[in-house]
C-alpha atoms as a PDB file:
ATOM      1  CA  UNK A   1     -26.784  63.728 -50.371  1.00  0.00           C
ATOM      2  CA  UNK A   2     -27.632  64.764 -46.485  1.00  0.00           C
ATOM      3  CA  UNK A   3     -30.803  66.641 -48.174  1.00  0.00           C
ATOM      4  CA  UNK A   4     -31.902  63.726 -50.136  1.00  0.00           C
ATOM      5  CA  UNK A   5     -31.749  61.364 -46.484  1.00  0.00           C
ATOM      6  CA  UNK A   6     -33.792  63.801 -45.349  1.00  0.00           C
ATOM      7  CA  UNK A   7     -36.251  63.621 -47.182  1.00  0.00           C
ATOM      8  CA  UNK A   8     -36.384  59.852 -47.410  1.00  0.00           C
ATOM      9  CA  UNK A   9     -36.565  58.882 -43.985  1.00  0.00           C
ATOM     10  CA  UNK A  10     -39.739  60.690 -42.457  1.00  0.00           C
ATOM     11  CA  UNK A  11     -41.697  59.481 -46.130  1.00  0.00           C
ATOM     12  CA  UNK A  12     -40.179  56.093 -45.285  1.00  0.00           C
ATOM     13  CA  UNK A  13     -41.795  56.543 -41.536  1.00  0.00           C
ATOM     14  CA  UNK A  14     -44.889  57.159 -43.091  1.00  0.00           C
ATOM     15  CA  UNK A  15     -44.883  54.707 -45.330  1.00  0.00           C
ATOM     16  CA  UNK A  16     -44.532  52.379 -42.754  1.00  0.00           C
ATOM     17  CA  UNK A  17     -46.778  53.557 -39.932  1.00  0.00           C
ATOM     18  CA  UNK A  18     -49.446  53.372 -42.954  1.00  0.00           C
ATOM     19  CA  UNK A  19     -48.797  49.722 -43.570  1.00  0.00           C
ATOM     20  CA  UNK A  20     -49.679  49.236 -39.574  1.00  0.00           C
ATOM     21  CA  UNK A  21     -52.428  51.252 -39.356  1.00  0.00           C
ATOM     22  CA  UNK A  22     -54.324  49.621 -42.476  1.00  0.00           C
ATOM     23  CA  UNK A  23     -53.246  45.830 -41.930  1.00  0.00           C
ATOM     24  CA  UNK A  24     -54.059  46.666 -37.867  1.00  0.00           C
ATOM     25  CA  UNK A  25     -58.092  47.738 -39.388  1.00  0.00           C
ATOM     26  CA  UNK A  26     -58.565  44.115 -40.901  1.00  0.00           C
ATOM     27  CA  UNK A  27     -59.805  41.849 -38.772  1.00  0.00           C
ATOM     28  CA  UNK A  28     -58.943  38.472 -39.238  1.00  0.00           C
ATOM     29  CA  UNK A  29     -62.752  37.072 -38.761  1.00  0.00           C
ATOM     30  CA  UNK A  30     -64.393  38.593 -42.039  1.00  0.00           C
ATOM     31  CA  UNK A  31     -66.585  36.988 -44.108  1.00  0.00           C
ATOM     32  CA  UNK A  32     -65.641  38.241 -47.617  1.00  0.00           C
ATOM     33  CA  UNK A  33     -68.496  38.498 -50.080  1.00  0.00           C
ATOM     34  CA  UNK A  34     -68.144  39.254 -54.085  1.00  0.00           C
ATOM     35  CA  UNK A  35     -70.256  39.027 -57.238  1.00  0.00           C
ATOM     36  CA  UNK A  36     -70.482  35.351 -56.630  1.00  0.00           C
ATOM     37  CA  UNK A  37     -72.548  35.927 -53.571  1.00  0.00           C
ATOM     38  CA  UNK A  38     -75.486  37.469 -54.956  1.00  0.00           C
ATOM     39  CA  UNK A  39     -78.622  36.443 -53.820  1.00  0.00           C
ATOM     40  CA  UNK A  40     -77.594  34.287 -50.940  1.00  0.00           C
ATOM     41  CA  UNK A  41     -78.360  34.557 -47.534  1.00  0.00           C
ATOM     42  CA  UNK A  42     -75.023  34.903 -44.789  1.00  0.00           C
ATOM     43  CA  UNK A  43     -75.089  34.613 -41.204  1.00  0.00           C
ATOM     44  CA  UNK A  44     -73.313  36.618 -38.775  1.00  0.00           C
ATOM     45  CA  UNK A  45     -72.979  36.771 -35.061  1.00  0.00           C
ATOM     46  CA  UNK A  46     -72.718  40.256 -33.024  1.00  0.00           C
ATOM     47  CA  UNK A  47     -68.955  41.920 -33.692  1.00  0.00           C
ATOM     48  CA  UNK A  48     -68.411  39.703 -36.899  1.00  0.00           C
ATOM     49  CA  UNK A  49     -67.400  41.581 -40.056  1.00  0.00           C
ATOM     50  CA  UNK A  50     -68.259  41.049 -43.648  1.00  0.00           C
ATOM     51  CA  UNK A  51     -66.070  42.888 -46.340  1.00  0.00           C
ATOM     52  CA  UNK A  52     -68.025  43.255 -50.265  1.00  0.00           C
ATOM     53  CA  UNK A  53     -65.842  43.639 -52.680  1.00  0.00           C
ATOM     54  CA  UNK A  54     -67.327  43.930 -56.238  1.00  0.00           C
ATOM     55  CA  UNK A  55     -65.999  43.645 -59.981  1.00  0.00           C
ATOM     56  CA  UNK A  56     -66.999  44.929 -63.210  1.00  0.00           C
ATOM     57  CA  UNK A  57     -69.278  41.717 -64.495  1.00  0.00           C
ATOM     58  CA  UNK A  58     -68.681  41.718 -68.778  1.00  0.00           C
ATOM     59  CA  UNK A  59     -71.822  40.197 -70.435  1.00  0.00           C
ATOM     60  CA  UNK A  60     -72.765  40.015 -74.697  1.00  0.00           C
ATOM     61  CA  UNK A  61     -71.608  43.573 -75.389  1.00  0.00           C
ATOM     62  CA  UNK A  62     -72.073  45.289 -71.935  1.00  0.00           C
ATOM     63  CA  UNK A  63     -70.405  45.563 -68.964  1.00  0.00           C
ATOM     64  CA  UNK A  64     -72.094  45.867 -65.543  1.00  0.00           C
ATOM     65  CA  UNK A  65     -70.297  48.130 -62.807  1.00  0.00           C
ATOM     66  CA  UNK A  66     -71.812  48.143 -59.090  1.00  0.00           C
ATOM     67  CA  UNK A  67     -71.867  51.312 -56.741  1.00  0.00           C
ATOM     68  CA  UNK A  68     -70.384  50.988 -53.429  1.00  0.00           C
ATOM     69  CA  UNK A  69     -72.780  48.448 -51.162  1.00  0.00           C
ATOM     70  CA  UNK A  70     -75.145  50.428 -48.426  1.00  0.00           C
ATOM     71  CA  UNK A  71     -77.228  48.704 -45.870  1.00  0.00           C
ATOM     72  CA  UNK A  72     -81.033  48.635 -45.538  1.00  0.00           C
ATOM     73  CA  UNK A  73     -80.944  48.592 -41.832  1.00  0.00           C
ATOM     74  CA  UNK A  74     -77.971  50.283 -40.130  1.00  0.00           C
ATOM     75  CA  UNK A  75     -78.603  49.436 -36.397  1.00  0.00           C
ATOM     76  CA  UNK A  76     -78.125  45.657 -37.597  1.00  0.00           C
ATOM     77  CA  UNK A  77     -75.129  45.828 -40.007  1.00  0.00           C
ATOM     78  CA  UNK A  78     -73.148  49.028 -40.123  1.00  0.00           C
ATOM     79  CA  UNK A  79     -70.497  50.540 -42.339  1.00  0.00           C
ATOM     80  CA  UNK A  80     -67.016  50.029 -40.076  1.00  0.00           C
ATOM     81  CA  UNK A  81     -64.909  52.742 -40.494  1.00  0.00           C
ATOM     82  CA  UNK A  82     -64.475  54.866 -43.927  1.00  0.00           C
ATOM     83  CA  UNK A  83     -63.505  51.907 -46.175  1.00  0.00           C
ATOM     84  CA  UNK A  84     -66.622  51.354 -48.315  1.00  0.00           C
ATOM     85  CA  UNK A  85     -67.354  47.998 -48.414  1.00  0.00           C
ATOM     86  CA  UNK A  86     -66.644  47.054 -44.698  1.00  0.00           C
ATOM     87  CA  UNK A  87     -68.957  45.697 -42.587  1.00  0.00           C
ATOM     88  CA  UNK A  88     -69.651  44.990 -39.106  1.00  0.00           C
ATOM     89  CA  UNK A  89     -72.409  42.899 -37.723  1.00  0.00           C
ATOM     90  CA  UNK A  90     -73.925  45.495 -34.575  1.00  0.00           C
ATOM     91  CA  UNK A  91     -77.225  44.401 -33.287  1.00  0.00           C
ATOM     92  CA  UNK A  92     -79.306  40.950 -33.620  1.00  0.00           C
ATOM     93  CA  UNK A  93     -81.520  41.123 -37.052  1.00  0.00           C
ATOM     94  CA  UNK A  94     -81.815  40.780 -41.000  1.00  0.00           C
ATOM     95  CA  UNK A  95     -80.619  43.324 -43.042  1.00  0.00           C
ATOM     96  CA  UNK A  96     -79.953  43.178 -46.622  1.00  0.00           C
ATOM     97  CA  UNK A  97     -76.554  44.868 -48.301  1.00  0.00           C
ATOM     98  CA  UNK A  98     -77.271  46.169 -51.469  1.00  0.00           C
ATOM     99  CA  UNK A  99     -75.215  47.661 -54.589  1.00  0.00           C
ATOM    100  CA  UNK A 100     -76.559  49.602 -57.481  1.00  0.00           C
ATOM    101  CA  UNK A 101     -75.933  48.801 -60.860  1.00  0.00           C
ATOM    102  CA  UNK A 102     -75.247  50.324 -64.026  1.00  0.00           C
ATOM    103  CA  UNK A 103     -74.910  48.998 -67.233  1.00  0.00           C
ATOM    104  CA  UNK A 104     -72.767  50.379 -70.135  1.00  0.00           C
ATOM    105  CA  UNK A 105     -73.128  48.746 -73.665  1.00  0.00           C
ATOM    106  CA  UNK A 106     -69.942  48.453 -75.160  1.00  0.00           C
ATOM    107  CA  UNK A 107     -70.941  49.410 -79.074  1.00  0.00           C
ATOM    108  CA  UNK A 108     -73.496  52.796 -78.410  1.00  0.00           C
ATOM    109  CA  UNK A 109     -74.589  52.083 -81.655  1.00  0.00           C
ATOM    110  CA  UNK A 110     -76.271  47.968 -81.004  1.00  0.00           C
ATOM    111  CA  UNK A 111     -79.414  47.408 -82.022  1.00  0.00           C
ATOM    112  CA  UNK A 112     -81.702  45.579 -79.973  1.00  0.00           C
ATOM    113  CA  UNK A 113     -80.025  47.276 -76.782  1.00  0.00           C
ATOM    114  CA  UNK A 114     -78.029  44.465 -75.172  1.00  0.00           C
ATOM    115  CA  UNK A 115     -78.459  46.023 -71.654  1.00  0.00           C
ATOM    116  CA  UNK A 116     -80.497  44.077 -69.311  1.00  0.00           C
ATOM    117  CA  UNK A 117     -83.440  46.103 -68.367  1.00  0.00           C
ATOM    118  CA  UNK A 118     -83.819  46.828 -65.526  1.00  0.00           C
ATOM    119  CA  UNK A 119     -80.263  46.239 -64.589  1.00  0.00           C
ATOM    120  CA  UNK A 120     -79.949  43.945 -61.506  1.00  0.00           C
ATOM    121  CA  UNK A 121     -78.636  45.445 -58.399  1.00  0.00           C
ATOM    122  CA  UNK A 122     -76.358  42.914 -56.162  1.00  0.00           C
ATOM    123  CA  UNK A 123     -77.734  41.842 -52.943  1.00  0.00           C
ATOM    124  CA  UNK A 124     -77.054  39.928 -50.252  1.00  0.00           C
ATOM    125  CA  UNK A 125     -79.253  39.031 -46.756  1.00  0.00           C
ATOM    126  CA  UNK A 126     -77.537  38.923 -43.350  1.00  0.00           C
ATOM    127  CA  UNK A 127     -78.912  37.459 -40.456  1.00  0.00           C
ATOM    128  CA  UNK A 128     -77.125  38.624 -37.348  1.00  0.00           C
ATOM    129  CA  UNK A 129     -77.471  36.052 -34.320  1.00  0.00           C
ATOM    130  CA  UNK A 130     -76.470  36.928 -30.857  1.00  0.00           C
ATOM    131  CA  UNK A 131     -72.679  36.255 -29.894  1.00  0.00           C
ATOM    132  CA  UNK A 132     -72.301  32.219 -29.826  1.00  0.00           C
ATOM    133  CA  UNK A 133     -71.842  31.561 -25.683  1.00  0.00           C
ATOM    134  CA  UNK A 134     -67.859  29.556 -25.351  1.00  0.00           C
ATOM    135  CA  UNK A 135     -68.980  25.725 -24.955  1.00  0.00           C
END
């Protein structure tokens, strides 16, 4: 029984100085962008955040799946930290956030292919404005 308190107490530690350190990493100011978004334009200020988070889209016999989102212009809107997806708005600028697509047709044997061709990528355009001045 002493063995088995062990044990449990540093994992529960852990456990719990995980659950600070990730909800401490969101910020609370994050414009949160999905599959929805595509194609629209978003504005941003210096030190904003924007998180992507994409889903499998299901079409007439396919399924579209999107690669984790990159941006075109790094100095403007940068990855923040290792979470894929996160965002943070660094310098004053346009960039555009892109994800890759891939398409896989649910019966391999459908004829006409029912893949779109080419498959669309999802993309969205930020335009990053200086920090707003307190009125």
């Amino acid at each position: 029984m002493r063995a088995l308190r062990y044990l449990i107490a540093p994992l529960a530690l852990g456990m719990a100085l995980m659950g600070v350190a990730s909800s401490a990493a969101v910020p609370a100011d994050v414009t949160k962008l999905g599959n929805a978004d595509n194609g629209r334009t978003v504005n941003l200020t210096v030190d904003q955040y924007a998180a992507v988070q994409l889903g499998d889209e299901a079409g007439d016999g396919y399924t579209i799946t999107y690669g984790a989102p990159t941006s075109s212009e790094k100095a403007v809107v940068a990855l923040d930290g290792e979470q894929a997806g996160n965002f943070k708005a660094a310098a004053k600028g346009t960039t555009n956030i892109t994800a890759e697509a891939t398409c896989t047709e649910s019966d391999e044997a459908a004829d006409p292919k029912k893949c779109p061709d080419p498959v669309p990528a999802w993309n969205v355009t930020i335009t990053v404005t200086d920090v707003v001045a307190p009125e």
